[in-house]
C-alpha atoms as a PDB file:
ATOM      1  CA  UNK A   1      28.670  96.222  94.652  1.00  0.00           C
ATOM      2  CA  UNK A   2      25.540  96.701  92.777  1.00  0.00           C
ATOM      3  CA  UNK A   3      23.622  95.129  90.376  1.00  0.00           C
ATOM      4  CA  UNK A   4      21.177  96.798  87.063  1.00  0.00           C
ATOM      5  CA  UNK A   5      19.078  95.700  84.510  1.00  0.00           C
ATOM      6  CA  UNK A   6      18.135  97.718  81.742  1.00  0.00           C
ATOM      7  CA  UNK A   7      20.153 100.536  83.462  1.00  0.00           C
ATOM      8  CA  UNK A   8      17.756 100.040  86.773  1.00  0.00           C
ATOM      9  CA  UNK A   9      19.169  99.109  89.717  1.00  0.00           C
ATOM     10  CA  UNK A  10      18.280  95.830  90.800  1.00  0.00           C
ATOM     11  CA  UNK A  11      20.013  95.932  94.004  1.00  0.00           C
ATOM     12  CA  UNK A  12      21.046  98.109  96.869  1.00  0.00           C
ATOM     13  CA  UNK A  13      24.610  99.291  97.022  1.00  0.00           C
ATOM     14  CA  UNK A  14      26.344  96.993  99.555  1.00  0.00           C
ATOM     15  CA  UNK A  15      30.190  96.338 100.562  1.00  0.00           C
ATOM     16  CA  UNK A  16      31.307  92.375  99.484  1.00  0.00           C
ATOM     17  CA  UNK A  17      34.823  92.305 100.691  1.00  0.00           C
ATOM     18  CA  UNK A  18      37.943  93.935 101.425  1.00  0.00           C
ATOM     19  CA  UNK A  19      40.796  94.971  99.170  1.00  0.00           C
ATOM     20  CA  UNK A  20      43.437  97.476  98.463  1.00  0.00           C
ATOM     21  CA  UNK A  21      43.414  97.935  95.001  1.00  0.00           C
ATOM     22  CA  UNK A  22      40.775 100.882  93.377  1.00  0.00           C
ATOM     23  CA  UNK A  23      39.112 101.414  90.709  1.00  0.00           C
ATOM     24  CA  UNK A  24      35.895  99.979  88.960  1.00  0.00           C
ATOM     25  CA  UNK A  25      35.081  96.040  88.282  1.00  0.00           C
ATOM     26  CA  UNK A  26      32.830  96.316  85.716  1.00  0.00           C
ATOM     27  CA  UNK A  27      30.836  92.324  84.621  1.00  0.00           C
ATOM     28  CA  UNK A  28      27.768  91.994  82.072  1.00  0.00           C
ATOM     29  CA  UNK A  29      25.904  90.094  79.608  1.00  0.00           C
ATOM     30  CA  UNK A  30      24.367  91.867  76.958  1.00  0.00           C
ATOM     31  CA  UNK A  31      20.548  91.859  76.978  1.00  0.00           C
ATOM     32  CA  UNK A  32      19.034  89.487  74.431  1.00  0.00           C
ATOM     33  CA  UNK A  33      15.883  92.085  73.834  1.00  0.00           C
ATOM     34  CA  UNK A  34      18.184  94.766  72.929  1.00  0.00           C
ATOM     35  CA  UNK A  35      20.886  93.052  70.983  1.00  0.00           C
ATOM     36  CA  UNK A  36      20.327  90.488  67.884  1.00  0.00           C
ATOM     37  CA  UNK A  37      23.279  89.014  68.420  1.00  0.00           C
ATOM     38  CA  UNK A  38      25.977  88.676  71.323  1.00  0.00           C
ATOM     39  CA  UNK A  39      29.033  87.325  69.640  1.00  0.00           C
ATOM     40  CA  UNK A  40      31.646  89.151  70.175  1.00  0.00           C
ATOM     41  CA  UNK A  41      34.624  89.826  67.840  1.00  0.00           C
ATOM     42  CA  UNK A  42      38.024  89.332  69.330  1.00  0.00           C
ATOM     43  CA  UNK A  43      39.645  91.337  66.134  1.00  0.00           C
ATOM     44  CA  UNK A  44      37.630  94.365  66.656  1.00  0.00           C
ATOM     45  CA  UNK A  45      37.961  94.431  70.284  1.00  0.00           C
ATOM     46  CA  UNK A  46      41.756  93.979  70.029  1.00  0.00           C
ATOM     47  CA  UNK A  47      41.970  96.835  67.248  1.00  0.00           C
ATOM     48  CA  UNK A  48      40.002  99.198  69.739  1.00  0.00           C
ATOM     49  CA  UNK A  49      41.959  98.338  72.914  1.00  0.00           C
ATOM     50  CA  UNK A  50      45.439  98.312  71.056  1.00  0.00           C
ATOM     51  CA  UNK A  51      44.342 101.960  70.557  1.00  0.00           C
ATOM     52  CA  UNK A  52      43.627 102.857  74.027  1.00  0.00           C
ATOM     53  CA  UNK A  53      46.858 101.309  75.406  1.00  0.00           C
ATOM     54  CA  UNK A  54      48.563 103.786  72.206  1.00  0.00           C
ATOM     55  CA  UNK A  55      46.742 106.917  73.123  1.00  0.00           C
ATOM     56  CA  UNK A  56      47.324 106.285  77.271  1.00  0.00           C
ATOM     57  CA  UNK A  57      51.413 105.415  77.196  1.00  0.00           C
ATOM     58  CA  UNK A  58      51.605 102.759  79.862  1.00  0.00           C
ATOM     59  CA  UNK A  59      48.360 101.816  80.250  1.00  0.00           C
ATOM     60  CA  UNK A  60      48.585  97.527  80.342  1.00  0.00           C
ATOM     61  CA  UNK A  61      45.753  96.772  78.746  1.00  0.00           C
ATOM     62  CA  UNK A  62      44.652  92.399  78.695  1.00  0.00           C
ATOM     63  CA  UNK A  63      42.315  91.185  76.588  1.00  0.00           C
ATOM     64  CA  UNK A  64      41.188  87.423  77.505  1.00  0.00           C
ATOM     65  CA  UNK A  65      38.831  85.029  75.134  1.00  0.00           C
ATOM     66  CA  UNK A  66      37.489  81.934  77.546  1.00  0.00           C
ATOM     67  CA  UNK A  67      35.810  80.813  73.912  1.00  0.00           C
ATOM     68  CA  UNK A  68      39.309  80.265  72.589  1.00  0.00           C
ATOM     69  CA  UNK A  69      42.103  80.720  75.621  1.00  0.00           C
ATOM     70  CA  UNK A  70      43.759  83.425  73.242  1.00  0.00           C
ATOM     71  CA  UNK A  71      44.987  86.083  75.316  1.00  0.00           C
ATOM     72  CA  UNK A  72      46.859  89.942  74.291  1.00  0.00           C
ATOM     73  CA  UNK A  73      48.346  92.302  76.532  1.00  0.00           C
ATOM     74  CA  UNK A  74      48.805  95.894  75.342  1.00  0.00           C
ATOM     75  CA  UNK A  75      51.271  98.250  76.640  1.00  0.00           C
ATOM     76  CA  UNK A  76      53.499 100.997  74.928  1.00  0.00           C
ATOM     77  CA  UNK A  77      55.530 103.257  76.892  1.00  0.00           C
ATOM     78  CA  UNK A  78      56.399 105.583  73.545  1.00  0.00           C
ATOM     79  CA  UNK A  79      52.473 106.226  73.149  1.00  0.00           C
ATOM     80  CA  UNK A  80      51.569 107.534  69.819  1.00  0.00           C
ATOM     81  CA  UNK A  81      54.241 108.018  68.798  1.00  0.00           C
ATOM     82  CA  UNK A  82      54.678 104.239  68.925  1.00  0.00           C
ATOM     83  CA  UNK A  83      51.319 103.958  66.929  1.00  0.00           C
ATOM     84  CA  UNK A  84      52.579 106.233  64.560  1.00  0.00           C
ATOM     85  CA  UNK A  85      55.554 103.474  63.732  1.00  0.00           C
ATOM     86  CA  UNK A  86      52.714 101.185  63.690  1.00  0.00           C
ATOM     87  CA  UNK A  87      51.045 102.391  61.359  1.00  0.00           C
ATOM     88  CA  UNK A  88      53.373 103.154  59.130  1.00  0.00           C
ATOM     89  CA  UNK A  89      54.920  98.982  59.230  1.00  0.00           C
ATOM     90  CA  UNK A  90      55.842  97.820  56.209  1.00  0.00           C
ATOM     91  CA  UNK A  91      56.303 101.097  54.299  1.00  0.00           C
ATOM     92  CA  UNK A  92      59.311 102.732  53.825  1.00  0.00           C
ATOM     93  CA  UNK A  93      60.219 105.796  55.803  1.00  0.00           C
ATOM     94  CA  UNK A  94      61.964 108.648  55.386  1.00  0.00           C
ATOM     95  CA  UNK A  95      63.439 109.072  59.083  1.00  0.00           C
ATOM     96  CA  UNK A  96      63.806 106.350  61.341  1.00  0.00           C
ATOM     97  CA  UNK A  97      62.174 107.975  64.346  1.00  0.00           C
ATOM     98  CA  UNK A  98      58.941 109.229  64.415  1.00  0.00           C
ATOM     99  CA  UNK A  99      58.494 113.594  65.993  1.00  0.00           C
ATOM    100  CA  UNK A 100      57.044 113.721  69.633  1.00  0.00           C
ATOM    101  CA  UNK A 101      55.737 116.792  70.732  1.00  0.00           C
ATOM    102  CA  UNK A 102      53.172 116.907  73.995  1.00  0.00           C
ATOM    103  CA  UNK A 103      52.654 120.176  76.190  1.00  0.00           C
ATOM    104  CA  UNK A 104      49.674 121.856  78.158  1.00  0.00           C
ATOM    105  CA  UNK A 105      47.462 124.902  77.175  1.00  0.00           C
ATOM    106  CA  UNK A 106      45.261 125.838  79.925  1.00  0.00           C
ATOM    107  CA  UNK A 107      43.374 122.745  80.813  1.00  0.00           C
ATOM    108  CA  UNK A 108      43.910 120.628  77.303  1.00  0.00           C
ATOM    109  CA  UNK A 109      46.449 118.312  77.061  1.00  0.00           C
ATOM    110  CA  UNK A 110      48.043 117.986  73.996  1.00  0.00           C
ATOM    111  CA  UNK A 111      49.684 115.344  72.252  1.00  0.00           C
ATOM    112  CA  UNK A 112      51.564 114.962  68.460  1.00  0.00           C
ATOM    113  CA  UNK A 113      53.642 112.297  66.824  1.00  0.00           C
ATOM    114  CA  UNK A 114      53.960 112.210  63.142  1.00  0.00           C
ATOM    115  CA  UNK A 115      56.544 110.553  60.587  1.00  0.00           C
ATOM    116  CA  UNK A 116      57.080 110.742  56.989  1.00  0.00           C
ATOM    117  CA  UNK A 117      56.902 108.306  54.441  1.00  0.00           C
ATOM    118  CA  UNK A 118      57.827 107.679  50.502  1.00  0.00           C
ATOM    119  CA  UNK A 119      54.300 107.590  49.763  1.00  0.00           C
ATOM    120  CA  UNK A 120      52.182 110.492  48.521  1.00  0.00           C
ATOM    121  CA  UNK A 121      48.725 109.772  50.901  1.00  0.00           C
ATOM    122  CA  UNK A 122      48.198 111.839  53.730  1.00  0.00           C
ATOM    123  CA  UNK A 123      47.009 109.551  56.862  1.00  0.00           C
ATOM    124  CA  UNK A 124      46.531 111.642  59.826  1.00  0.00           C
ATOM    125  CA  UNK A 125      44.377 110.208  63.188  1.00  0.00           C
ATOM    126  CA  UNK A 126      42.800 112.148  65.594  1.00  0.00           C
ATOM    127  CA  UNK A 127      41.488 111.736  69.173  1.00  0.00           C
ATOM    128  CA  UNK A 128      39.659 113.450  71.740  1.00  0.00           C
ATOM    129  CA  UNK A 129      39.676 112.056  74.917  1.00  0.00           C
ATOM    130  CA  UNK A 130      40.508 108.873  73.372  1.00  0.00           C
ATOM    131  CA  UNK A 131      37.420 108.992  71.013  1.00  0.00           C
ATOM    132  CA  UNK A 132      38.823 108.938  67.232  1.00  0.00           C
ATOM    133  CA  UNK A 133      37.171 112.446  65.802  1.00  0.00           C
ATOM    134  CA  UNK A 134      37.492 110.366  61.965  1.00  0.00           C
ATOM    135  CA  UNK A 135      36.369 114.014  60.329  1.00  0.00           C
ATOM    136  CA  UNK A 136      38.560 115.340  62.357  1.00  0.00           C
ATOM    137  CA  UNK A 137      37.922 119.189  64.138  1.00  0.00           C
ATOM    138  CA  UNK A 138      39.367 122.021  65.601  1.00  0.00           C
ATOM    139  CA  UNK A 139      42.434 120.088  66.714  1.00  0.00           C
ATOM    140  CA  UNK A 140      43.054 118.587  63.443  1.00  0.00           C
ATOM    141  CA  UNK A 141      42.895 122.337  61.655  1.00  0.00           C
ATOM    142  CA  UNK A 142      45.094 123.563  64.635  1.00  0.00           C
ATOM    143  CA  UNK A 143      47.976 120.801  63.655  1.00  0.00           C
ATOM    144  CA  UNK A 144      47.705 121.191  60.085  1.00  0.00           C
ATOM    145  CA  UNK A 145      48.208 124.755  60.148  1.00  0.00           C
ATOM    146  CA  UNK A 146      51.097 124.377  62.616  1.00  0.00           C
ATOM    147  CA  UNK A 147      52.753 121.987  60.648  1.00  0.00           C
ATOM    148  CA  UNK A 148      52.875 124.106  57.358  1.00  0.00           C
ATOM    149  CA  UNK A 149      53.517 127.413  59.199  1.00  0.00           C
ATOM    150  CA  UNK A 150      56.780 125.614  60.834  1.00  0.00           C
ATOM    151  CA  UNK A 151      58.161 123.674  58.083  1.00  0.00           C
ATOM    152  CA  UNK A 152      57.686 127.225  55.815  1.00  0.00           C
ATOM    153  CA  UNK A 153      59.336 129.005  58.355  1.00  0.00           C
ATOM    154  CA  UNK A 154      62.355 127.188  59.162  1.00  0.00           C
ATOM    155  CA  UNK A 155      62.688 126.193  54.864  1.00  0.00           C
ATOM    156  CA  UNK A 156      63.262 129.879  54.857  1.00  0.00           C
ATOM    157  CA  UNK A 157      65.455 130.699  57.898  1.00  0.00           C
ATOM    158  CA  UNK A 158      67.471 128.407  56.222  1.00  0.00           C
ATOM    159  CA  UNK A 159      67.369 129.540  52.496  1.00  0.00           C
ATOM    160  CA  UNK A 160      66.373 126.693  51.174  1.00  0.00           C
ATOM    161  CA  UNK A 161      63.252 128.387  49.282  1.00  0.00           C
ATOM    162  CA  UNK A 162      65.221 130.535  47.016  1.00  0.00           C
ATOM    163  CA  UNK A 163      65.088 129.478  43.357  1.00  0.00           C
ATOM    164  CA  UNK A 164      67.113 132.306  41.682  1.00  0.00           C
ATOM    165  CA  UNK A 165      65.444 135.373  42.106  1.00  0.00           C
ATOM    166  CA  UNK A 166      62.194 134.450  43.912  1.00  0.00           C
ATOM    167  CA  UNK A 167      61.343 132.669  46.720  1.00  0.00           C
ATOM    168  CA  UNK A 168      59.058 128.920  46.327  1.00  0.00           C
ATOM    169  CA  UNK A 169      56.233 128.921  48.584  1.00  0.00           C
ATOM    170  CA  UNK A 170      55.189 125.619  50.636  1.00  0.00           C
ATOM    171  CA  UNK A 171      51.588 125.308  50.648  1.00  0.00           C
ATOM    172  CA  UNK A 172      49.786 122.348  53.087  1.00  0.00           C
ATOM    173  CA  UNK A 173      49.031 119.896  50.366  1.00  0.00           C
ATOM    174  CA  UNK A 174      53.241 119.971  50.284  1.00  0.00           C
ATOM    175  CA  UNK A 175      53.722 119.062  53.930  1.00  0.00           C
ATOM    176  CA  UNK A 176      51.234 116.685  54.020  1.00  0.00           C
ATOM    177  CA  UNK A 177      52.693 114.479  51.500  1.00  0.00           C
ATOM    178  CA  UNK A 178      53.806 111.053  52.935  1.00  0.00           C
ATOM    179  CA  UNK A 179      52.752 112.133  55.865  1.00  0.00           C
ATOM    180  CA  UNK A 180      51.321 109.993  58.821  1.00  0.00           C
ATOM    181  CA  UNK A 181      50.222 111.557  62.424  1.00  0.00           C
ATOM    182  CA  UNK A 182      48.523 111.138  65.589  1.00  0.00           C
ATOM    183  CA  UNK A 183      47.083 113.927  67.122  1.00  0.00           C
ATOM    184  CA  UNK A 184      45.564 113.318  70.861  1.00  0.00           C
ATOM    185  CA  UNK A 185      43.963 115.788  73.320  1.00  0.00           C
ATOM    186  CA  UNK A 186      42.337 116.030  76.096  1.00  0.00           C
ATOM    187  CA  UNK A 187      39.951 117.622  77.579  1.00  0.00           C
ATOM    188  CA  UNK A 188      37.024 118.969  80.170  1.00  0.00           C
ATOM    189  CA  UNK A 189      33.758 118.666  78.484  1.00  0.00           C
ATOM    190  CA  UNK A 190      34.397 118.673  74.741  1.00  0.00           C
ATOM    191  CA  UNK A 191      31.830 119.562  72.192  1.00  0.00           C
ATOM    192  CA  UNK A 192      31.597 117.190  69.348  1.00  0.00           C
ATOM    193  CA  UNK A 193      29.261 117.411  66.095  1.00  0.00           C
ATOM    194  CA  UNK A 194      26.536 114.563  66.078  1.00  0.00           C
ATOM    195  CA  UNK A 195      25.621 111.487  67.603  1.00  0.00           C
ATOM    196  CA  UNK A 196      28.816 109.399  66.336  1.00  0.00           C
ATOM    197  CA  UNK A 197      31.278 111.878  67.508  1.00  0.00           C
ATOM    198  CA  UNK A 198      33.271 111.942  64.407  1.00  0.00           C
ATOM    199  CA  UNK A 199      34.002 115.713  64.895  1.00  0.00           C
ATOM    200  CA  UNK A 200      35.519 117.661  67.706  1.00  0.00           C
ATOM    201  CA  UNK A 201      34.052 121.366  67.458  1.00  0.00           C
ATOM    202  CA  UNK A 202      35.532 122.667  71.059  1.00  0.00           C
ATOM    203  CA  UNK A 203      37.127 126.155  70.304  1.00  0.00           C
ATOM    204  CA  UNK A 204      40.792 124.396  70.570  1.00  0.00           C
ATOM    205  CA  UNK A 205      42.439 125.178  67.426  1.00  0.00           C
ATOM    206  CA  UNK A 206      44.366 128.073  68.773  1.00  0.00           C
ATOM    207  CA  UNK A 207      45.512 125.767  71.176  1.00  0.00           C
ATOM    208  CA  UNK A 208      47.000 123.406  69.256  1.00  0.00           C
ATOM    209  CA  UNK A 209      48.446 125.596  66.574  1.00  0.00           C
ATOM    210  CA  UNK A 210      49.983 127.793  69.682  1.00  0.00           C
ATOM    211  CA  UNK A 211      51.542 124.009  70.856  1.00  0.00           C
ATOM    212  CA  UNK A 212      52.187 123.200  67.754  1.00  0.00           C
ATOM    213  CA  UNK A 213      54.314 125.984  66.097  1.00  0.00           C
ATOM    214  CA  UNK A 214      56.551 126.170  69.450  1.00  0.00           C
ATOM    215  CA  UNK A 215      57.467 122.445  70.009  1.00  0.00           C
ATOM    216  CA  UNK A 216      57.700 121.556  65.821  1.00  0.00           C
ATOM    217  CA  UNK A 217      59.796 124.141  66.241  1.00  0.00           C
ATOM    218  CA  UNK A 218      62.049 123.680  68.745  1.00  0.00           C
ATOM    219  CA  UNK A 219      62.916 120.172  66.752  1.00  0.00           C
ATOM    220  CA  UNK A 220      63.608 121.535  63.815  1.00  0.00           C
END
């Protein structure tokens, strides 16, 4: 147990007790002369921690207001691809399961769930390490480029491109129509652009295309 103020300790590190569990107990109060205001919002910390328990399949997450004596647990065993469903509540879908692919490439773990829609927008959400890359990144290009390579492929294997004499073409503003995905992955030290870590620039797209263009197609 140890104690800090303003990230200096204010106490020596000491054992308090015995237990069997592990892990880190973590207990503050935010500073008054570095935060205007300390009310915190139980909607925005239950949006953020409903994520976590999505992106970590298993994970019970509980989330406990003394202010109020509301309480949430989160825990999904289907992962994103059970955020994926979530996301797309309420609209109408055109396959009632969302696609699950996860694998390994060297030491990045890679995860994809995606479903389509009747709708023409294009909602896909990516994470690195759990952080949510919102301009997206080398794994975003590596999953978009995976998805229209596959799709193109198999639409052709199958003949279902051929219009008369010449074959249609499916470009990526086609397969991204209706189109809602997860994309999580992670990895050892990841480089990100900026301060807000909006955008993953590791050298991973390979990676994920490489993932990408051998599980999407094993399902189809």
């Amino acid at each position: 147990e140890q104690s800090y103020e303003k990230g200096i300790p204010t106490s020596k590190l000491k054992a308090s007790g015995k237990t069997k569990k592990t892990g880190t107990k973590i207990t503050f109060h935010a500073d008054p002369s570095i935060f205007d205001t300390a009310v915190y919002s139980y909607d925005t910390l239950s949006q953020r921690l409903r994520e976590l328990a999505f992106l970590n399949k298993g994970l019970k997450i509980t989330l406990e207001d003394e202010r109020s004596n509301k309480k949430t647990e989160f825990r999904f065993t289907g992962g994103i691809a059970e955020f994926v469903k979530h996301l797309n509540r309420g609209k109408t879908v055109l396959h009632d399961s969302p696609i699950y692919v996860e694998g390994k490439r060297g030491t990045v773990d890679i995860e994809i769930a995606l479903q389509y829609n009747d709708s023409y927008a294009e909602n896909v959400f990516c994470f690195a390490n759990t952080i949510n890359t919102v301009d997206g990144g080398s794994h975003l290009a590596g999953f978009r480029s995976a998805l229209t390579r596959t799709i193109n492929y198999y639409a052709s294997s199958a003949g279902m491109l051929k219009e008369q004499k010449d074959e249609v073409s499916i470009n990526g503003d086609d397969v991204r129509e209706g189109l809602i995905a997860v994309v999580s992955v992670k990895l050892p030290q990841p480089q990100f652009e900026g301060q807000t870590k909006g955008k993953l620039n590791s050298d991973i797209k390979g990676l994920v295309e490489q993932l990408g263009n051998e599980k999407l197609g094993e399902y189809f």
